[in-house]
N, C-alpha and C. Protein backbone atom coordinates (compact mmCIF):
# COMPACT_ATOMS: atom_id res chain seq x y z
N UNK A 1 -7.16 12.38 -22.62
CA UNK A 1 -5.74 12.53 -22.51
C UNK A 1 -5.18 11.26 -21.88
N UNK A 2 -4.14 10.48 -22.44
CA UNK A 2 -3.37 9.37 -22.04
C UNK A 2 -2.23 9.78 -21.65
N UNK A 3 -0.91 9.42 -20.15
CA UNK A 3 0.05 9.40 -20.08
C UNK A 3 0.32 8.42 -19.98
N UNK A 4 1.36 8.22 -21.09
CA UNK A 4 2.00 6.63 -21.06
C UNK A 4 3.61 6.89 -19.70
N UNK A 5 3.20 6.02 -19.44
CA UNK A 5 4.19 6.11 -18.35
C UNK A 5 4.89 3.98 -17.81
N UNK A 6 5.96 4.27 -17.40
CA UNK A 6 6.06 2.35 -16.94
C UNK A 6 5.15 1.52 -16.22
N UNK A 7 4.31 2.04 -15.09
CA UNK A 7 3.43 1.65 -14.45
C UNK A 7 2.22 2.26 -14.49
N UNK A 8 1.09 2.11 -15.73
CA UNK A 8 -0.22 2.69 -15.39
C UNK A 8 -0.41 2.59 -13.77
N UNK A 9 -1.24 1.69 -13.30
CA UNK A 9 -1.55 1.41 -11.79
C UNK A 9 -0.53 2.59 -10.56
N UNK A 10 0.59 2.52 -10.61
CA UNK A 10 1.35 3.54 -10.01
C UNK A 10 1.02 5.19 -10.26
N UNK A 11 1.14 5.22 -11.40
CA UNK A 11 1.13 6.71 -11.97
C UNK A 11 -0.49 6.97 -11.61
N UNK A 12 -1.32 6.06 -11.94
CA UNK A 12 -2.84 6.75 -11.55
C UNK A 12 -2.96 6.52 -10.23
N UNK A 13 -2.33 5.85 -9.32
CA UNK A 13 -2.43 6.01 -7.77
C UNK A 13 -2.07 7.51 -7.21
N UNK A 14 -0.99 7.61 -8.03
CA UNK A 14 -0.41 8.96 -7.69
C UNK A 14 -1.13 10.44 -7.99
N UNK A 15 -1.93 10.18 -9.28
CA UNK A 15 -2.77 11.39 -9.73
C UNK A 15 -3.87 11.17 -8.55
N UNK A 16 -4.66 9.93 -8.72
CA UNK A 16 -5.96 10.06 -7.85
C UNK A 16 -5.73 10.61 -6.54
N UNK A 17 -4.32 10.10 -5.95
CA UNK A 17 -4.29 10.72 -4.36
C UNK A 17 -4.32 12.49 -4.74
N UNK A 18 -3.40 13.05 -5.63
CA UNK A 18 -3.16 14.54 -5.68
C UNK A 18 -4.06 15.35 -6.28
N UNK A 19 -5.07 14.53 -7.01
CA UNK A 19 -6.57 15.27 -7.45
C UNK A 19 -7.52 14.87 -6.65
N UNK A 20 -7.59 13.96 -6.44
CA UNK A 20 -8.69 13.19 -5.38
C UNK A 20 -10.06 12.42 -6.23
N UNK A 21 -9.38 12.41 -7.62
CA UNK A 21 -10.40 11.62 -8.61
C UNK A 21 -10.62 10.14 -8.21
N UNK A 22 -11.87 9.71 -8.84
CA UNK A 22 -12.10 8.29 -8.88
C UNK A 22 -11.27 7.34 -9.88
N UNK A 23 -11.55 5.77 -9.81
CA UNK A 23 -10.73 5.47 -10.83
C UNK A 23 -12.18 5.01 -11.56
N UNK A 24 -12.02 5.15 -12.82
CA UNK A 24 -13.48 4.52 -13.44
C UNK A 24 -13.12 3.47 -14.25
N UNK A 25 -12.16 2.63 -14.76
CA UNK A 25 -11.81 1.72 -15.66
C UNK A 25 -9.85 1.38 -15.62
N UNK A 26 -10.08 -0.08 -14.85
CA UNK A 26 -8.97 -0.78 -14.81
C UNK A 26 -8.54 -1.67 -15.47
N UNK A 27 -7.62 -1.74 -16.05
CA UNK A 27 -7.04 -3.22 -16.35
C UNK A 27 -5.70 -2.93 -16.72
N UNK A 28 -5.13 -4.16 -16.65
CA UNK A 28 -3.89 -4.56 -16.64
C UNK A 28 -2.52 -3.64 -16.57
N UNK A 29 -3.04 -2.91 -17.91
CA UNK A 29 -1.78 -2.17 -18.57
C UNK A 29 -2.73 -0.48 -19.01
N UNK A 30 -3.58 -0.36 -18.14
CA UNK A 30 -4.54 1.12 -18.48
C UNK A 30 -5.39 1.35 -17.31
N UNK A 31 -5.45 2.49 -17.31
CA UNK A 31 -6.41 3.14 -15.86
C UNK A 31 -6.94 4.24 -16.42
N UNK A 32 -8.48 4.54 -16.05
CA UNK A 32 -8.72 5.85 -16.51
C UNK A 32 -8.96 6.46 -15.16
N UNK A 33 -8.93 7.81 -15.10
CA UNK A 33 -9.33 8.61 -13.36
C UNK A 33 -10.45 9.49 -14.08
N UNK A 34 -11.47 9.97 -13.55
CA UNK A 34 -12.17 10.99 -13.48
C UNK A 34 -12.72 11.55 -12.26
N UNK A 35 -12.90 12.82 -12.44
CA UNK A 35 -13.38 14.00 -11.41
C UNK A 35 -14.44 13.43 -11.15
N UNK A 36 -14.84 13.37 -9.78
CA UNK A 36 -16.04 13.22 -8.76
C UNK A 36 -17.11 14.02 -9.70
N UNK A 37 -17.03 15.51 -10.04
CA UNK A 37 -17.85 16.71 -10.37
C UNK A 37 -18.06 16.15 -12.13
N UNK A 38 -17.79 15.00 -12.80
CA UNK A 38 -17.54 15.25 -14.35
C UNK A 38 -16.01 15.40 -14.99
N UNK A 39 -16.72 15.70 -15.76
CA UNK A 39 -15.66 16.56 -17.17
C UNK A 39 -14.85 15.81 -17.65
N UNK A 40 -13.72 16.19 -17.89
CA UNK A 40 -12.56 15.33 -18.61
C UNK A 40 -11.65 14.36 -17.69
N UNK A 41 -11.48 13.15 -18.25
CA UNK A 41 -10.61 12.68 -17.44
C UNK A 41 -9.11 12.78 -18.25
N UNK A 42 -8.23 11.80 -16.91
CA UNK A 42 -7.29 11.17 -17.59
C UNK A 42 -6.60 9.75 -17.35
N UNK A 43 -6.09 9.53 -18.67
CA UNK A 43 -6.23 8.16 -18.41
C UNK A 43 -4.55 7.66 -18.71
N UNK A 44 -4.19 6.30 -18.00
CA UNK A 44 -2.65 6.15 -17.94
C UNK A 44 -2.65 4.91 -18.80
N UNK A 45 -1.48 4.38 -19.79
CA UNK A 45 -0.96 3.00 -20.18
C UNK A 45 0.26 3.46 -19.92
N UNK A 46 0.93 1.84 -19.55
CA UNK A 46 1.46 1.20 -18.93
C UNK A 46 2.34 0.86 -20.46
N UNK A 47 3.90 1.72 -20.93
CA UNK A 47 4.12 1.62 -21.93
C UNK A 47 6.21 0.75 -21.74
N UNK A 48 6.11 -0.51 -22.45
CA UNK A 48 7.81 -1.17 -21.95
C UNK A 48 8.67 -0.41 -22.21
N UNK A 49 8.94 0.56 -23.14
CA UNK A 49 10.16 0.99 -23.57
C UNK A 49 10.11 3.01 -23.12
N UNK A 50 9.30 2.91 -22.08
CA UNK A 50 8.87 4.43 -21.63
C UNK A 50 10.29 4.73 -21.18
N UNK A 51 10.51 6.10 -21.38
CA UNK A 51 11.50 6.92 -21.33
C UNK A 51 11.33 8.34 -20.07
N UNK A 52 11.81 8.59 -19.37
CA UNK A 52 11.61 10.09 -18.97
C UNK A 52 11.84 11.21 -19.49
N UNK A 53 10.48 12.15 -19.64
CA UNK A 53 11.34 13.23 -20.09
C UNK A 53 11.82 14.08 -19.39
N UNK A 54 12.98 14.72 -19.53
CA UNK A 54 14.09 15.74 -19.23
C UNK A 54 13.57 17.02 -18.75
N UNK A 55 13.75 17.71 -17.78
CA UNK A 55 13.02 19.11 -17.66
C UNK A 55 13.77 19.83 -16.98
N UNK A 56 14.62 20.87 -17.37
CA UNK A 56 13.99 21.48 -18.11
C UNK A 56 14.73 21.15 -19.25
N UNK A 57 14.18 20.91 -20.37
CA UNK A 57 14.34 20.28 -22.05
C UNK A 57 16.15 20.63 -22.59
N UNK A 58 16.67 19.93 -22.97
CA UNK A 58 18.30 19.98 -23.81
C UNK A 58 17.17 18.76 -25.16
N UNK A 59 18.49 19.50 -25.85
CA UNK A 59 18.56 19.11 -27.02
C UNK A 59 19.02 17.54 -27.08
N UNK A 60 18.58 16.62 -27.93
CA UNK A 60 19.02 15.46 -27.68
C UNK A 60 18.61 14.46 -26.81
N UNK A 61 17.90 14.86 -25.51
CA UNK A 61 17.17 14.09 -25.07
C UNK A 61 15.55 13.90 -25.01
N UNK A 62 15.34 12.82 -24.59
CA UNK A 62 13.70 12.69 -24.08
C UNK A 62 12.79 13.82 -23.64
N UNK A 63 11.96 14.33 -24.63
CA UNK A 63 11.10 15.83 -24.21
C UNK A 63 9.68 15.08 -23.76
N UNK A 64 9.54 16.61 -23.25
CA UNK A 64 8.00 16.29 -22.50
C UNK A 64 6.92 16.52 -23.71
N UNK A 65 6.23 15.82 -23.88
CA UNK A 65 5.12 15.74 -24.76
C UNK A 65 3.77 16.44 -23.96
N UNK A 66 3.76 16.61 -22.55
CA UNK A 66 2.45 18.08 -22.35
C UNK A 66 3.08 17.61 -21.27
N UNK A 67 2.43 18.89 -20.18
CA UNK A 67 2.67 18.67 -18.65
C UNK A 67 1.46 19.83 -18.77
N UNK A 68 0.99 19.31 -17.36
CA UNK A 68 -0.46 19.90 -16.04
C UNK A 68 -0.07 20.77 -15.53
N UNK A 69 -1.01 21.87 -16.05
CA UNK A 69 -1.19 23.15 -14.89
C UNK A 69 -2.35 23.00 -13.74
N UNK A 70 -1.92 22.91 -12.80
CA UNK A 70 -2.87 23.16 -11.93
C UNK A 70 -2.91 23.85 -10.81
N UNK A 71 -4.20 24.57 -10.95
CA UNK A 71 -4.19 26.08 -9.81
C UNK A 71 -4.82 25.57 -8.53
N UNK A 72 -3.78 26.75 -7.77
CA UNK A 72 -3.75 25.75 -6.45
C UNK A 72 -4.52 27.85 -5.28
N UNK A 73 -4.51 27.50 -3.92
CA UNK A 73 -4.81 28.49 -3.36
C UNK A 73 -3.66 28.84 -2.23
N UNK A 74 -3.09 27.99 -2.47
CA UNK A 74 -1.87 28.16 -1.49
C UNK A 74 -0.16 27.31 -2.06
N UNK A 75 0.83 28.05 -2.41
CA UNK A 75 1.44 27.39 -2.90
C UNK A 75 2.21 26.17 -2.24
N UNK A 76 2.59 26.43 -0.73
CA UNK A 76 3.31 26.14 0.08
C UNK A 76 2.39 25.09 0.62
N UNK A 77 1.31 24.58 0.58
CA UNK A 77 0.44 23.45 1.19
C UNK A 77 0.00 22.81 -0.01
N UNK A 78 0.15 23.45 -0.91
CA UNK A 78 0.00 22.36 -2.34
C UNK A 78 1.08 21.75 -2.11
N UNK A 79 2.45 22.35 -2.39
CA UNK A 79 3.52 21.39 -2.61
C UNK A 79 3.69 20.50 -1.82
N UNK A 80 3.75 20.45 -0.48
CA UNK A 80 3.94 19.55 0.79
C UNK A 80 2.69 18.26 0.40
N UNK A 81 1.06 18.81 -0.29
CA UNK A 81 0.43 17.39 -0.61
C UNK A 81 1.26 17.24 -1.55
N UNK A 82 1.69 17.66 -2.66
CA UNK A 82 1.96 16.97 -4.15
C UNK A 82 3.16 15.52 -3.44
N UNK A 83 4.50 16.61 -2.65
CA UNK A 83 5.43 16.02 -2.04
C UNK A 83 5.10 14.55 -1.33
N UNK A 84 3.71 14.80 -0.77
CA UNK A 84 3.77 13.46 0.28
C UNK A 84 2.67 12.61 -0.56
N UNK A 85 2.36 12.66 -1.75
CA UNK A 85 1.71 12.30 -2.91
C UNK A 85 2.91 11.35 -3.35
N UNK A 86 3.91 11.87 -3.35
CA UNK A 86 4.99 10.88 -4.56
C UNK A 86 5.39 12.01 -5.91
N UNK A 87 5.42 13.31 -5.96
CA UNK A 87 6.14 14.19 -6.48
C UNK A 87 7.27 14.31 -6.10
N UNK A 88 8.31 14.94 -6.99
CA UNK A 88 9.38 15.62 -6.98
C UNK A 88 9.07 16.71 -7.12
N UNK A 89 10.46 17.94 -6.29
CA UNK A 89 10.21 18.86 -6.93
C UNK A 89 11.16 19.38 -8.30
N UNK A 90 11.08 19.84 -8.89
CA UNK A 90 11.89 19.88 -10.01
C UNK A 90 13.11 21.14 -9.69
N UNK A 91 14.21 20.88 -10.10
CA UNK A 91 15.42 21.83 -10.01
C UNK A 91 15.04 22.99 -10.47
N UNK A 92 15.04 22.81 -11.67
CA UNK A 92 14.47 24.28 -12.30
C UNK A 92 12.96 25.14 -12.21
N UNK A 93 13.37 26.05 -11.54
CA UNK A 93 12.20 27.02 -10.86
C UNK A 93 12.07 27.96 -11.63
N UNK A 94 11.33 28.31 -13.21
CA UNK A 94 11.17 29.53 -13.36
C UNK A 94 10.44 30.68 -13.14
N UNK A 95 9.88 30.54 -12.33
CA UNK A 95 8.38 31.53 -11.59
C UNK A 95 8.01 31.52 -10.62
N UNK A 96 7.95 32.70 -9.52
CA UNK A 96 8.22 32.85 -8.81
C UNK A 96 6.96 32.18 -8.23
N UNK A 97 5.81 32.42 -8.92
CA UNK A 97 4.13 32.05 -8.39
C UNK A 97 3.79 30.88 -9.13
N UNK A 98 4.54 30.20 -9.48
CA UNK A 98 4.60 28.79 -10.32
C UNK A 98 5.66 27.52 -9.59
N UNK A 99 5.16 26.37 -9.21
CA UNK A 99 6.27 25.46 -8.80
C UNK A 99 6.52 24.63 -9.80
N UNK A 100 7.14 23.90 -10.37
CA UNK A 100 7.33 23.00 -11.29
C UNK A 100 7.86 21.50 -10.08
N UNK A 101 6.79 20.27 -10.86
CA UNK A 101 7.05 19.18 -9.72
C UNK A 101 7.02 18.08 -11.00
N UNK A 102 8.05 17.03 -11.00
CA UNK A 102 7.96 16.10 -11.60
C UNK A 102 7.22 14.46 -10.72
N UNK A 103 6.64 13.96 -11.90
CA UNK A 103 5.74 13.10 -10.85
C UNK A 103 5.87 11.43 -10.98
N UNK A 104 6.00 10.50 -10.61
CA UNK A 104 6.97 9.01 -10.09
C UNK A 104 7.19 8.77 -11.65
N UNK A 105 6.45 8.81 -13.13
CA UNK A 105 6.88 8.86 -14.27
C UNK A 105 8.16 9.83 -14.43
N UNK A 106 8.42 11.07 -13.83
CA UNK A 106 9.15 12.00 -14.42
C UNK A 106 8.40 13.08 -15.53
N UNK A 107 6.83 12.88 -15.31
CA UNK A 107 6.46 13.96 -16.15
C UNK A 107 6.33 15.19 -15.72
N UNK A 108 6.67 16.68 -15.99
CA UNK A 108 6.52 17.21 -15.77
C UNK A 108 5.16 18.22 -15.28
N UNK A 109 4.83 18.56 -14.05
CA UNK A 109 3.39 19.20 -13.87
C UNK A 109 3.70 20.86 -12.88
N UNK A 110 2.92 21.43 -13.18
CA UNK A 110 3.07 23.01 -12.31
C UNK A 110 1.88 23.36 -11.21
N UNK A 111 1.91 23.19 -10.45
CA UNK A 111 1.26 23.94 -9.27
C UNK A 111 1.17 25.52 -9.32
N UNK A 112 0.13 26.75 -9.67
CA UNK A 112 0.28 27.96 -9.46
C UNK A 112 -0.99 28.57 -9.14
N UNK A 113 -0.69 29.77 -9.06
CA UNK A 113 -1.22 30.39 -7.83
C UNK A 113 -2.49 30.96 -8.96
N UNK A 114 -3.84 30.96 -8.62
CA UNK A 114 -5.20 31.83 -9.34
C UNK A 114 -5.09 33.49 -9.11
């Protein structure tokens, strides 16, 4: 999985602090992160004409092409790391056991509860 975002280097600073992944492959305009434990990573380029997408979605503008679920054990101490990570939180809240946080790209990601 690639998020193109304006600053690879930024945007994967920001995932590695809020997952706590390694970085395994740098350069210039690309970063990949992977989990300490394996599995899948993800990886960022660094794209000139990147756009934000809009959330929650109108017609006519810049949409989100995927956003991250990730289950958390506490909602209220997730958000405060995501927050002091370099998240936003996003205006629109639809769930009560779900946070929605946009992240220094503006992509959309969810924090919720297992």
């Amino acid at each position: 999985m690639v998020l193109d975002c304006p600053d690879a280097h930024v945007l994967a600073d920001f995932y590695r602090q809020l997952l706590g992944w390694d970085v395994k492959c740098s350069e210039p305009d690309w970063v990949l992160l992977r989990c300490p434990d394996g599995g899948t990573g993800i990886s960022f380029q660094s794209e000139p004409g990147y756009q934000d997408p809009v959330w929650p979605e109108r017609p006519e503008e810049q949409q989100k092409m995927l956003h991250l679920d990730l289950r958390v054990d506490d909602l209220d101490a997730a958000e405060a790391y995501a927050v002091a990570a370099g998240a936003r939180r996003a205006t629109c809240q639809p769930q009560d056991d779900v946070r929605v946080f946009l992240d220094p790209a503006g992509h959309p990601f969810c924090l919720f509860l297992h």
